[in-house]
Protein backbone atom coordinates (compact mmCIF):
# COMPACT_ATOMS: atom_id res chain seq x y z
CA UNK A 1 -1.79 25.06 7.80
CA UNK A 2 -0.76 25.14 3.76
CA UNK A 3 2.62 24.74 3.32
CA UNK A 4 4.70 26.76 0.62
CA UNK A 5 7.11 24.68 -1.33
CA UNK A 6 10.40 25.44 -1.14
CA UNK A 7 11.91 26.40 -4.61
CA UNK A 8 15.05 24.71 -5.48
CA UNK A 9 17.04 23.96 -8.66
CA UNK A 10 15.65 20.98 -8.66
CA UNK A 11 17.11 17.52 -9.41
CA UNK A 12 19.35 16.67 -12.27
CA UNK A 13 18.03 15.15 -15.48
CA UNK A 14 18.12 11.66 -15.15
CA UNK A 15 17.88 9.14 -18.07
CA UNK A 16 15.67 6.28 -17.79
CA UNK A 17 17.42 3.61 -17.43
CA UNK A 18 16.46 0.16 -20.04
CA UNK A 19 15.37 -1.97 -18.69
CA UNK A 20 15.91 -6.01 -19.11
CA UNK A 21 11.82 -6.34 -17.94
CA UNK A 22 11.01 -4.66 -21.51
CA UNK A 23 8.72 -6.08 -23.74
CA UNK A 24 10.95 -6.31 -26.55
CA UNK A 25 14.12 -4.91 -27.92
CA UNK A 26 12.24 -2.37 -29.68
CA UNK A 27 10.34 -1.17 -26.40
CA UNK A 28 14.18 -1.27 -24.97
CA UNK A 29 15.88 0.70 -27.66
CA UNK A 30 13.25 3.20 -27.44
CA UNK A 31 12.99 3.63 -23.44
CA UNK A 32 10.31 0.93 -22.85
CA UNK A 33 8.65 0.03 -19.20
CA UNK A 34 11.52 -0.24 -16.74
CA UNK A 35 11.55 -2.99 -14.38
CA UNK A 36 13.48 -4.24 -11.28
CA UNK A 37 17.08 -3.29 -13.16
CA UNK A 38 15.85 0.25 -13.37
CA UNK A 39 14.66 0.34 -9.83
CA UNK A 40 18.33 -1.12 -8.83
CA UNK A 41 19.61 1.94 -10.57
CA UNK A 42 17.60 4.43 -8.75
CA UNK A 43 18.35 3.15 -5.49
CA UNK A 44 22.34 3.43 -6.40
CA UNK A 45 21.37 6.88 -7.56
CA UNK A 46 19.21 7.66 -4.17
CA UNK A 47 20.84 8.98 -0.78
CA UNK A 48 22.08 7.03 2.03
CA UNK A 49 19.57 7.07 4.99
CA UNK A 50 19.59 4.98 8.32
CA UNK A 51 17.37 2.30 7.69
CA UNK A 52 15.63 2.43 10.58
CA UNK A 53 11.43 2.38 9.46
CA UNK A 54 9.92 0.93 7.30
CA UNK A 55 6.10 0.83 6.47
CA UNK A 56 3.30 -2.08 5.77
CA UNK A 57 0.21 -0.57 4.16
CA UNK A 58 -2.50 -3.29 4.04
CA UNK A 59 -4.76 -1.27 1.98
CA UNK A 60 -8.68 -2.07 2.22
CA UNK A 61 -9.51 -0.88 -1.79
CA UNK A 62 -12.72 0.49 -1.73
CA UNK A 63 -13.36 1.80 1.56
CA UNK A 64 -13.94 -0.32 4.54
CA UNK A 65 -16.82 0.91 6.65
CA UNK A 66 -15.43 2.87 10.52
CA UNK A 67 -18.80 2.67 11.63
CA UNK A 68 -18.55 -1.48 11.65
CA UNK A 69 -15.00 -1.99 12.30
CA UNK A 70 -13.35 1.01 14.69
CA UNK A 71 -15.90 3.79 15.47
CA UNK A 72 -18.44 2.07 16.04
CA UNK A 73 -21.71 3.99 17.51
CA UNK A 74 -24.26 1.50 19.52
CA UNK A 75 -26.68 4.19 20.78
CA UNK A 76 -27.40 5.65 17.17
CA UNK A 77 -30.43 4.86 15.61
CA UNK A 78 -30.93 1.15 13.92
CA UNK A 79 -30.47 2.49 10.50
CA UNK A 80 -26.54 4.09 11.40
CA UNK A 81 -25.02 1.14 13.64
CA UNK A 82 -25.99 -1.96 11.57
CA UNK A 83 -25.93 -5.06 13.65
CA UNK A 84 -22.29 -5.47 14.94
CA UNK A 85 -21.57 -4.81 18.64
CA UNK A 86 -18.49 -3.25 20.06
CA UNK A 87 -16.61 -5.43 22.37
CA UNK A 88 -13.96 -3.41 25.11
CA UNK A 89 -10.25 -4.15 24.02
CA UNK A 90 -7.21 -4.22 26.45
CA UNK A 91 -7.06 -0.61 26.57
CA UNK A 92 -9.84 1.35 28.91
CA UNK A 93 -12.16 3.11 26.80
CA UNK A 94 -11.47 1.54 23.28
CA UNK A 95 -14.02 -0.38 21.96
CA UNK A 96 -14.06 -2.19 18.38
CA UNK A 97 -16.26 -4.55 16.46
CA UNK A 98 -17.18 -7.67 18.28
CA UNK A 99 -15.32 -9.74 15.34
CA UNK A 100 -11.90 -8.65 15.77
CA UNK A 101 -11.53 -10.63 19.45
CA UNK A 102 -7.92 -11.35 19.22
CA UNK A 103 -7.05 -7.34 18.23
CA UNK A 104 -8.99 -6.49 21.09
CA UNK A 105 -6.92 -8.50 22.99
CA UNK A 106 -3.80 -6.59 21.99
CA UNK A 107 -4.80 -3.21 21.60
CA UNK A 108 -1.77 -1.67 23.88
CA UNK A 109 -0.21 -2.31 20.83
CA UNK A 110 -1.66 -0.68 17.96
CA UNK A 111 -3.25 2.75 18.24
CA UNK A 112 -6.64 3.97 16.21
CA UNK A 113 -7.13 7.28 14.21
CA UNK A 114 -11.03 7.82 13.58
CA UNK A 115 -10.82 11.46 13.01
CA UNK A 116 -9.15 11.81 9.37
CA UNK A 117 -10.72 13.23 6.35
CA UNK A 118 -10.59 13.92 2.97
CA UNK A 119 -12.98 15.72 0.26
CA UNK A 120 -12.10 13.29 -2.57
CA UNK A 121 -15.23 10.34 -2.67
CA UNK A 122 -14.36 8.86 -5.96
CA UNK A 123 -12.02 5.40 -5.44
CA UNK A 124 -9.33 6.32 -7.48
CA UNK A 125 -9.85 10.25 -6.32
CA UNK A 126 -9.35 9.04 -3.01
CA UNK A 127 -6.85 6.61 -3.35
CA UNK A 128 -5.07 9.39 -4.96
CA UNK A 129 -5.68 12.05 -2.67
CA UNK A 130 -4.97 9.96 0.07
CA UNK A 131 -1.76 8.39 -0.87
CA UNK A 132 0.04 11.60 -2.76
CA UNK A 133 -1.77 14.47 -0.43
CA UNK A 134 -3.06 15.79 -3.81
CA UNK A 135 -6.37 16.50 -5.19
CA UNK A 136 -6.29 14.94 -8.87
CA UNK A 137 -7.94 17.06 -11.62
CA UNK A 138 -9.52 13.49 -12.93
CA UNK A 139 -11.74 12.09 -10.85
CA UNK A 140 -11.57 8.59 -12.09
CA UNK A 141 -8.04 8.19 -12.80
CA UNK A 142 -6.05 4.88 -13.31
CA UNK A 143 -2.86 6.72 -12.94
CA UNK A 144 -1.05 9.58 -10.76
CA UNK A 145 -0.78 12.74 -11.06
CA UNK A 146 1.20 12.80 -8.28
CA UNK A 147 3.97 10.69 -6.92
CA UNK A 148 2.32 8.30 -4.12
CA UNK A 149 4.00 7.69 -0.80
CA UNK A 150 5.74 4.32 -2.15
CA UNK A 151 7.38 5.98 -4.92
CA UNK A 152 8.57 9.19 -3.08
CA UNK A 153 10.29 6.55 -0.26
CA UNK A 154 11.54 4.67 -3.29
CA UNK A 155 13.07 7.88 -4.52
CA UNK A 156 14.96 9.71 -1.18
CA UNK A 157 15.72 5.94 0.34
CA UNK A 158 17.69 2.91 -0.24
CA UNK A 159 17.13 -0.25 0.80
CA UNK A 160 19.76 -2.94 1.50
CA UNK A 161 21.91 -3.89 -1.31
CA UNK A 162 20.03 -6.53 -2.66
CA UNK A 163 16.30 -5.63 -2.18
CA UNK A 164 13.95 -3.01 -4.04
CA UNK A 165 13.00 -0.55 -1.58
CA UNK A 166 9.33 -0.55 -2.94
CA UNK A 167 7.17 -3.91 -3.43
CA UNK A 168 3.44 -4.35 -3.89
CA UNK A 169 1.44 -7.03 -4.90
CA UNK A 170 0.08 -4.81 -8.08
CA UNK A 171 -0.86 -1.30 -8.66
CA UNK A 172 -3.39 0.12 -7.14
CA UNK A 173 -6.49 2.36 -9.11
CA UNK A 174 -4.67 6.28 -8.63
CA UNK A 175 -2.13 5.57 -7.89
CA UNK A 176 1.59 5.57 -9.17
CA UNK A 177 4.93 7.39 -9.39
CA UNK A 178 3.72 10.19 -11.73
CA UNK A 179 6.17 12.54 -12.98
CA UNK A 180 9.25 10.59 -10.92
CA UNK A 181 9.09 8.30 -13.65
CA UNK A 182 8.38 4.42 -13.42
CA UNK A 183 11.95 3.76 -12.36
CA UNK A 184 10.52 4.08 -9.01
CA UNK A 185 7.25 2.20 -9.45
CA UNK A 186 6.92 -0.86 -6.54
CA UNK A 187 8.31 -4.17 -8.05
CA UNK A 188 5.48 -6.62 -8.18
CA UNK A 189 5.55 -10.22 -8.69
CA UNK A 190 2.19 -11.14 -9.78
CA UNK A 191 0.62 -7.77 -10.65
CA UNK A 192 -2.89 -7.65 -12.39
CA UNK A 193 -3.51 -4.94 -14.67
CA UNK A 194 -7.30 -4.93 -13.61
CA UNK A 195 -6.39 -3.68 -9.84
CA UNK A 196 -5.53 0.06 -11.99
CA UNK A 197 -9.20 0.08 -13.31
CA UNK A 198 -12.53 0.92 -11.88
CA UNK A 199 -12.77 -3.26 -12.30
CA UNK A 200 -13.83 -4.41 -8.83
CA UNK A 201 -14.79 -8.24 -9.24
CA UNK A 202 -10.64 -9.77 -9.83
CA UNK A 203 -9.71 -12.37 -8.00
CA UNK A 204 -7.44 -11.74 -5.06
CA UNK A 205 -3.73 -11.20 -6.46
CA UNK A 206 -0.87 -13.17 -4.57
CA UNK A 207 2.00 -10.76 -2.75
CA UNK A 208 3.56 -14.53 -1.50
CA UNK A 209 4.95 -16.97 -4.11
CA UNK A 210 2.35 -19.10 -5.67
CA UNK A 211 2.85 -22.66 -7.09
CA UNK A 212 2.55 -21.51 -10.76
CA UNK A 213 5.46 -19.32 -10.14
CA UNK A 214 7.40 -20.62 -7.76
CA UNK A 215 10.39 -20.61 -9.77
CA UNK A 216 9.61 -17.82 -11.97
CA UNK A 217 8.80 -15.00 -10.22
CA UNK A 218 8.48 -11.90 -12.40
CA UNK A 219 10.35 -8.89 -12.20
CA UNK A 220 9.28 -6.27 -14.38
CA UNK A 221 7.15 -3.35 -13.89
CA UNK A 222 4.42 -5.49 -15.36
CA UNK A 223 5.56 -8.69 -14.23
CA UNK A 224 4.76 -10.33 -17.62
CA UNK A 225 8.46 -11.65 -18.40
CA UNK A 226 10.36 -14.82 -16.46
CA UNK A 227 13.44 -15.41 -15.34
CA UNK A 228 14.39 -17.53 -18.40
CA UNK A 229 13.09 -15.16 -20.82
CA UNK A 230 14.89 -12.28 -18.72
CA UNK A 231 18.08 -14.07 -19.01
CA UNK A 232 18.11 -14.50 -23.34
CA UNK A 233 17.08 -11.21 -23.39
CA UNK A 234 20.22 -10.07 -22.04
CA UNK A 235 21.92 -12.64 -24.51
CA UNK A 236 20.27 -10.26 -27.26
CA UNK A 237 21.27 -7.11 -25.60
CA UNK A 238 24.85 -8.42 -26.07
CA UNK A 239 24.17 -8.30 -29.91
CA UNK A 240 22.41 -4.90 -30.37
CA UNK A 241 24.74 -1.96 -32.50
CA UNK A 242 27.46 0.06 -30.71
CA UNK A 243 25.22 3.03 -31.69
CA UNK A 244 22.37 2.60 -28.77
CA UNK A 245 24.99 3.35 -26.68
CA UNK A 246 26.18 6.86 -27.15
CA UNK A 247 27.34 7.65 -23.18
CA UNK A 248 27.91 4.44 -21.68
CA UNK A 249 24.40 3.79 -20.46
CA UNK A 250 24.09 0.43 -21.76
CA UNK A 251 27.15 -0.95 -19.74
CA UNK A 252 25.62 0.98 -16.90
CA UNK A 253 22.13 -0.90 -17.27
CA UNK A 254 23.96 -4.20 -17.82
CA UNK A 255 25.38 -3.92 -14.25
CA UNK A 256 22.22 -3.20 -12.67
CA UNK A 257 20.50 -6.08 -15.14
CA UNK A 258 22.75 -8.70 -13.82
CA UNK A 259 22.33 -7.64 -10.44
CA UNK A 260 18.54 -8.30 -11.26
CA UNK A 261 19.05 -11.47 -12.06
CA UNK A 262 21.40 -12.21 -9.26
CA UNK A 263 18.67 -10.87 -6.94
CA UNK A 264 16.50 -13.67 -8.12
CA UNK A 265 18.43 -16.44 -8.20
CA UNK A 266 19.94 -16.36 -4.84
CA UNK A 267 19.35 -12.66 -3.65
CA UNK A 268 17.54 -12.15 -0.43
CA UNK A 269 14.79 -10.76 -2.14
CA UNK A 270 13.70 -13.98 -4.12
CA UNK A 271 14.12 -16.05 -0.07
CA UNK A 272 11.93 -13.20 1.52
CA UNK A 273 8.96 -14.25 -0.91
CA UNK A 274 9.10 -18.05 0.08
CA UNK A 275 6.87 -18.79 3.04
CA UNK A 276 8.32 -22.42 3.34
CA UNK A 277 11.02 -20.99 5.53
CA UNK A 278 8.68 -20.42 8.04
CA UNK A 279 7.88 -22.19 10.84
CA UNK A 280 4.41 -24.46 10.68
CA UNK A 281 3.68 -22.78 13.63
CA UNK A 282 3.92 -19.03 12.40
CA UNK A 283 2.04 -20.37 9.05
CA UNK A 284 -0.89 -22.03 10.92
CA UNK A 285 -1.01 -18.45 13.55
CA UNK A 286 -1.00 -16.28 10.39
CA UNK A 287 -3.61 -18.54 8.44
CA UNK A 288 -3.62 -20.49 5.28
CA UNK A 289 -5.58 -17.50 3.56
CA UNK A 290 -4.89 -14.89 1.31
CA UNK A 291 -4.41 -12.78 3.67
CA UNK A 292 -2.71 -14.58 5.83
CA UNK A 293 0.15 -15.52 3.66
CA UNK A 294 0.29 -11.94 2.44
CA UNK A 295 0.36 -10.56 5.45
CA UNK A 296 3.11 -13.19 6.52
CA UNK A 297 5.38 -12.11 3.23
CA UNK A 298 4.94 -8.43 4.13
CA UNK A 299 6.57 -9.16 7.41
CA UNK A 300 9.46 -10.99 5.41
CA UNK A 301 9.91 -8.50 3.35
CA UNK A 302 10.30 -5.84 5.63
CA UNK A 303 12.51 -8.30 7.35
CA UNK A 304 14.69 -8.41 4.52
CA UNK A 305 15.19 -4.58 4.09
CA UNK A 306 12.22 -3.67 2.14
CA UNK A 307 11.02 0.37 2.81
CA UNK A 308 7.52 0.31 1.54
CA UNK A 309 5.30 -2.57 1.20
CA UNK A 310 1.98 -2.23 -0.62
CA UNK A 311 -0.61 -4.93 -0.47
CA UNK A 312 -4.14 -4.94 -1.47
CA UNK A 313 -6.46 -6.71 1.09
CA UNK A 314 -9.12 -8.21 -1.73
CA UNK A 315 -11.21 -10.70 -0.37
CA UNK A 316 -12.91 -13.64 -2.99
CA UNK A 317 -16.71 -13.82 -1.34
CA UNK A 318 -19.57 -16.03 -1.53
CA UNK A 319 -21.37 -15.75 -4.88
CA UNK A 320 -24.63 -15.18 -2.44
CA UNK A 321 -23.56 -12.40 -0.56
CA UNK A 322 -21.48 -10.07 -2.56
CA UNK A 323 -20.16 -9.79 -6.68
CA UNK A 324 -16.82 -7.51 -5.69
CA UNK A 325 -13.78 -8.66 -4.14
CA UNK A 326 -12.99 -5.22 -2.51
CA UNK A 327 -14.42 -2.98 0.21
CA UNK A 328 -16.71 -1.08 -1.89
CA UNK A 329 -19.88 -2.56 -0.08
CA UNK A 330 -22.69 -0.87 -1.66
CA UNK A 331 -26.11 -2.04 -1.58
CA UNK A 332 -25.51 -3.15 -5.29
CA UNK A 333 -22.20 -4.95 -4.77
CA UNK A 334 -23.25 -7.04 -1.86
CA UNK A 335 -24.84 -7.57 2.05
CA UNK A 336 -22.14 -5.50 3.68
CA UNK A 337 -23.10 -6.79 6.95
CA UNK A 338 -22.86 -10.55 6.00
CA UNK A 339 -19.55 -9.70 4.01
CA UNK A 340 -17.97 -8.77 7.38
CA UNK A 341 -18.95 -11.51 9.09
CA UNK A 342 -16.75 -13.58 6.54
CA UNK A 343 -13.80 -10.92 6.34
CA UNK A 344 -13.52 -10.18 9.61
CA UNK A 345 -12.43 -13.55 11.74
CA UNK A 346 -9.89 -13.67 8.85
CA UNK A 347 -8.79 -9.83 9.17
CA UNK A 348 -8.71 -10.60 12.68
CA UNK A 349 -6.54 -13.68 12.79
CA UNK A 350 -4.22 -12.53 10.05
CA UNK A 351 -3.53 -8.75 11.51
CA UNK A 352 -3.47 -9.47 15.13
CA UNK A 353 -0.44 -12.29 13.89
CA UNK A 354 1.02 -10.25 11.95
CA UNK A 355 0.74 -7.40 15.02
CA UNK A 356 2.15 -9.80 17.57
CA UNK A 357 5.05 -11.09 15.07
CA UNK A 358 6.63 -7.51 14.72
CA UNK A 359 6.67 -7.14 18.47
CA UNK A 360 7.68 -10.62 19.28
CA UNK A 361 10.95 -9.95 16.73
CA UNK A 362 11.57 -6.71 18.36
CA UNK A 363 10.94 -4.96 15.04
CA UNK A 364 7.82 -2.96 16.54
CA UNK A 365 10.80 0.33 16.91
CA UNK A 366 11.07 0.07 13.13
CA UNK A 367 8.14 -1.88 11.12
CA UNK A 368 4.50 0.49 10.98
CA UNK A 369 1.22 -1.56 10.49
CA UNK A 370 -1.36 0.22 8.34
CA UNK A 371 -4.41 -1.01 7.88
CA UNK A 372 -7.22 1.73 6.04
CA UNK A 373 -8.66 2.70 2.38
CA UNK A 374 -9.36 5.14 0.34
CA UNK A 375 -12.51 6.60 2.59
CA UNK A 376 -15.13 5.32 4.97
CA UNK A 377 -18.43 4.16 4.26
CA UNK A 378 -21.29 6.38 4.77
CA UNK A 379 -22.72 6.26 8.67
CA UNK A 380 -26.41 6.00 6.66
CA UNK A 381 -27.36 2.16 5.27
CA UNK A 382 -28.51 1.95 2.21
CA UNK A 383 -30.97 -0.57 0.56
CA UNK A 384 -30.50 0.64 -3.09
CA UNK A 385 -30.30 -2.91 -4.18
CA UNK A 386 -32.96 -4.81 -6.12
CA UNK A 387 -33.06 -7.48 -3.38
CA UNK A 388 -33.28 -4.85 -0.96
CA UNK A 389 -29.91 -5.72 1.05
CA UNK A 390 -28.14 -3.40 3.05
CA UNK A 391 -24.67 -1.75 2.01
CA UNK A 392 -23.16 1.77 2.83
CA UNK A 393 -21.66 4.05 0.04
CA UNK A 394 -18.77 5.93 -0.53
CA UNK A 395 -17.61 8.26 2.45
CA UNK A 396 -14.41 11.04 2.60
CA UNK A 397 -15.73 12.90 5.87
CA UNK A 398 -14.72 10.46 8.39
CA UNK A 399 -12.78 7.40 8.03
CA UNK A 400 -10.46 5.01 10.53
CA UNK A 401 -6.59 4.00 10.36
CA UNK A 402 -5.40 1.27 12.19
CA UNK A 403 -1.70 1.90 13.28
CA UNK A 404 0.77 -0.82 14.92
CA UNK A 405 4.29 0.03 15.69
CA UNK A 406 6.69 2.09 14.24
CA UNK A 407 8.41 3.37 17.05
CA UNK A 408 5.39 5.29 17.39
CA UNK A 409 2.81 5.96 20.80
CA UNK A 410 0.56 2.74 20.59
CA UNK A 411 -2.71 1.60 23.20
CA UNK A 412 -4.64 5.08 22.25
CA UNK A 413 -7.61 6.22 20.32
CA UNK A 414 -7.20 9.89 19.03
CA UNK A 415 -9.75 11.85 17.62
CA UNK A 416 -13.49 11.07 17.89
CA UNK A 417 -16.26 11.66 15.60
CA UNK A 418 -20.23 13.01 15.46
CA UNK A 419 -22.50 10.72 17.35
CA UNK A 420 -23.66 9.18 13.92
CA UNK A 421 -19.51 9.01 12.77
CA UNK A 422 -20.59 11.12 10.35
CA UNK A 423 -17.98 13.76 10.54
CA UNK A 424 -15.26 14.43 13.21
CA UNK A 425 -15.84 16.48 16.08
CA UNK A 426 -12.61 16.01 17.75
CA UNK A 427 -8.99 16.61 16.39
CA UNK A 428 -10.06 17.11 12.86
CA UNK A 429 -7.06 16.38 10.49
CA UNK A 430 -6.52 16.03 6.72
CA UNK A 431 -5.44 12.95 5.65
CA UNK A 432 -2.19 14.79 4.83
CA UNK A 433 -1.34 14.48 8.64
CA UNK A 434 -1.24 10.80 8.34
CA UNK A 435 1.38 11.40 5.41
CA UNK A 436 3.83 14.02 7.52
CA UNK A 437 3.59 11.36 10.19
CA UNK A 438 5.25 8.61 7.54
CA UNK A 439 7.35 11.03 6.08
CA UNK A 440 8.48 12.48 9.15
CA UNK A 441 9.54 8.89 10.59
CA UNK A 442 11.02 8.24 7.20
CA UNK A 443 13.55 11.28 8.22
CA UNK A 444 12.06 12.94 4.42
CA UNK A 445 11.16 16.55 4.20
CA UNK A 446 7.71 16.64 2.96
CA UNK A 447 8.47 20.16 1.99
CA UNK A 448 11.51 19.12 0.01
CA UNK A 449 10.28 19.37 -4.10
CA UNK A 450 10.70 17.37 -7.46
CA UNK A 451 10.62 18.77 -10.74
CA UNK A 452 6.97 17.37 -12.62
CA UNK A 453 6.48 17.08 -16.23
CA UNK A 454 6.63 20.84 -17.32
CA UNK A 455 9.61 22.06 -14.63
CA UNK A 456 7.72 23.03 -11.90
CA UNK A 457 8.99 22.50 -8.64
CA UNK A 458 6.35 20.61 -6.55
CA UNK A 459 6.36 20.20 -2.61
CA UNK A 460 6.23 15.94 -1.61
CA UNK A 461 2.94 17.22 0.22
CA UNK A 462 1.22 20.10 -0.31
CA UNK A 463 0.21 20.60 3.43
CA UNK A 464 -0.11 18.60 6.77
CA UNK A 465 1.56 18.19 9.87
CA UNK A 466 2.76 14.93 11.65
CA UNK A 467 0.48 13.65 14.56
CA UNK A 468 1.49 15.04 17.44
CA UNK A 469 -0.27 11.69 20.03
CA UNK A 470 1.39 9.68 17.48
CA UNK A 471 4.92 11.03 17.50
């Protein structure tokens, strides 16, 4: 049902805020990137809320295929089910790929979507679509158009005192805060600019402290300054002319600079990213992976007050099997079938840990597991490839979501699709519905509206209603 936004005056003007992550005093006299001081300022700026939910999005860029992981379809033809095999999880009548074991094993506690859909099948059109509720007029766009979920959380929400309410391990392609302004971009550590492109062959970026900067994690928008350099920055901030400041908004950035630098120092924030407080134990049950240790400082995060954690789940393959280190498993980009059977025992170890940590620390009321992309995978193989490999292509008419906690009804499947998982044929929903779920939990009006770039009041989502099996 479309939704009509609600007109309102609108919010008041707000000043960006400079920013002690700039790239030089230039960039900061003249409003340059903002960094973790400006999002410190828009949280003291944003509402009080309970803080009571907060999300993990562990976002499969590219599209990972529902056919081979969560809708699977053994009795289609050979040239639809690929090779995998459904095993029968701890729930009566859901059934996922026979490489995920140790999710089966808990699947009373997470609950599976297959019947979402979109009409956007480019990956930043999707990724967009998906993560604002908005079609984009580009189809290959690096940045928003619309304010993504992250961003609109980092907005209405604050975190505790001492944490950004928004953290990702880098941007992802479409995505963004768009006309909200970059104060309430995520705060990344180790951010590669190549994750905003159609680029797909990166190496996996780090969300956990790394030894190369273990002691100088980065803080800006960009994450291209240190601490050190942070810190004589603000020694030449102390030097520029009285006449930058014309209404006290230096002295007002300084506060939130030094509170910056505080956070990294000692703050909780800078302790939630090191993964030597841990336990050998919950290490070695996460994984010494990429994705295990991501998955790991997600949980911290959250743990530490964080409202919206981003991570992108690349995956470095074998040389032999695939170029890409995303989902998009075309024909051309690799053997999707042999791909899986490396990312999939390490999916499964690292989610189903991460799955059983929130519910052993009783944060399973409050902490939401998402695991998805930007689309499915198209129920057809392909064998466009040279070497004539199979892969699957891009696909908006059906896709999966993996959900865990949240406060939220777990050990269900809801929707179903076409015998082929070509399109749904039961409980059809936008993807929107997913969104008015989050933002629902999140206690935010999704009909409530911002002000974009020309003054026009804009609903959070356009249309959608929350799950009802969900909520």
């Amino acid at each position: 049902m479309k939704r009509q936004p609600i007109p309102c005056p609108g919010p008041v003007g707000r000043r960006t805020w400079l920013t002690v992550g700039g790239i030089s005093l230039g960039a900061l006299a003249s409003g340059g990137l903002p960094g973790l001081s400006s999002l410190l300022a828009a949280e003291a700026n944003s509402p009080e809320s309970s803080r009571d939910f907060s999300v993990i999005l562990f976002w499969a860029n590219g599209g990972p295929s529902h056919i081979d992981l969560f809708d699977l379809k053994p009795a289609a033809p050979a040239e639809y089910r690929g090779p995998f095999r459904p095993i029968r999880t701890s729930v009566p009548g859901m059934e996922i790929n026979e490489h995920l074991p140790l999710l089966a094993n808990l699947a009373e506690k997470f609950t599976l979507v297959r019947s979402l859909h979109h009409e956007r099948n480019e990956h930043s059109g999707g990724t967009h679509r998906f993560l604002t509720g908005y079609a984009s007029r580009a189809a290959n766009l690096n940045d928003a158009e619309f304010p993504e979920i992250g961003s609109i959380v980092s907005r209405h929400l604050s975190s505790t005192s001492d944490v950004p309410p928004f953290v990702a391990n880098t941007k992802l392609y479409g995505s963004g805060p768009a006309y909200l302004g970059p104060a309430y971009a995520p705060y990344m550590p180790n951010p590669n600019p190549l994750s905003s492109t159609g680029n797909n062959t990166y190496d996996p970026i780090p969300l956990y402290r790394t030894a190369a900067a273990a002691d100088n994690l980065s803080i800006s928008a960009e994450g291209v300054l240190t601490l050190d350099r942070r810190a004589g920055l603000l020694r030449s901030l102390d030097r520029l002319e009285n006449q930058l400041d014309h209404s006290g908004m230096m002295s007002a950035a300084d506060r939130f600079q030094e509170r910056a630098l505080s956070m990294l120092a000692s703050g909780r924030t800078r302790r939630a990213f090191d993964l030597a407080e841990e336990s050998q134990r919950t290490r070695e049950r996460f994984g010494d992976t990429h994705w295990g240790r991501s998955l790991l400082t997600c949980r911290r995060l959250v743990e530490a007050g964080v409202r919206f954690v981003q991570c992108q789940a690349e995956f470095r393959l074998p040389a032999e099997i695939g170029r890409t280190s995303n989902w998009d498993d075309h024909s051309v980009n690799s053997d999707i079938f042999r791909a899986y059977e490396h990312k999939l025992p390490v999916l499964d170890q690292s989610l189903s840990a991460l799955v059983e940590d929130i519910f052993a620390r009783s944060l399973d009321r409050h902490v939401l597991v998402l695991f998805c992309g930007e689309f499915g995978r198209t129920p057809r193989i392909r064998n466009q490839d040279a070497s004539g490999r199979p892969g699957r292509d891009h696909w908006s008419r059906a896709m999966s979501v993996f959900a865990a906690g949240g406060g939220l009804r777990m050990g269900q499947v809801i929707g179903a699709t076409s015998s082929r998982a070509e399109y749904p044929v039961e409980r059809a929903m936008d993807s929107n519905c997913l969104l008015a779920t989050l933002y629902h939990r999140f206690g935010i009006n999704p009909q409530a509206t911002h002000l974009d770039r020309s003054g026009r009041p804009l609903a959070i989502l356009p249309a959608g209603e929350p799950i009802r099996e969900l909520v």
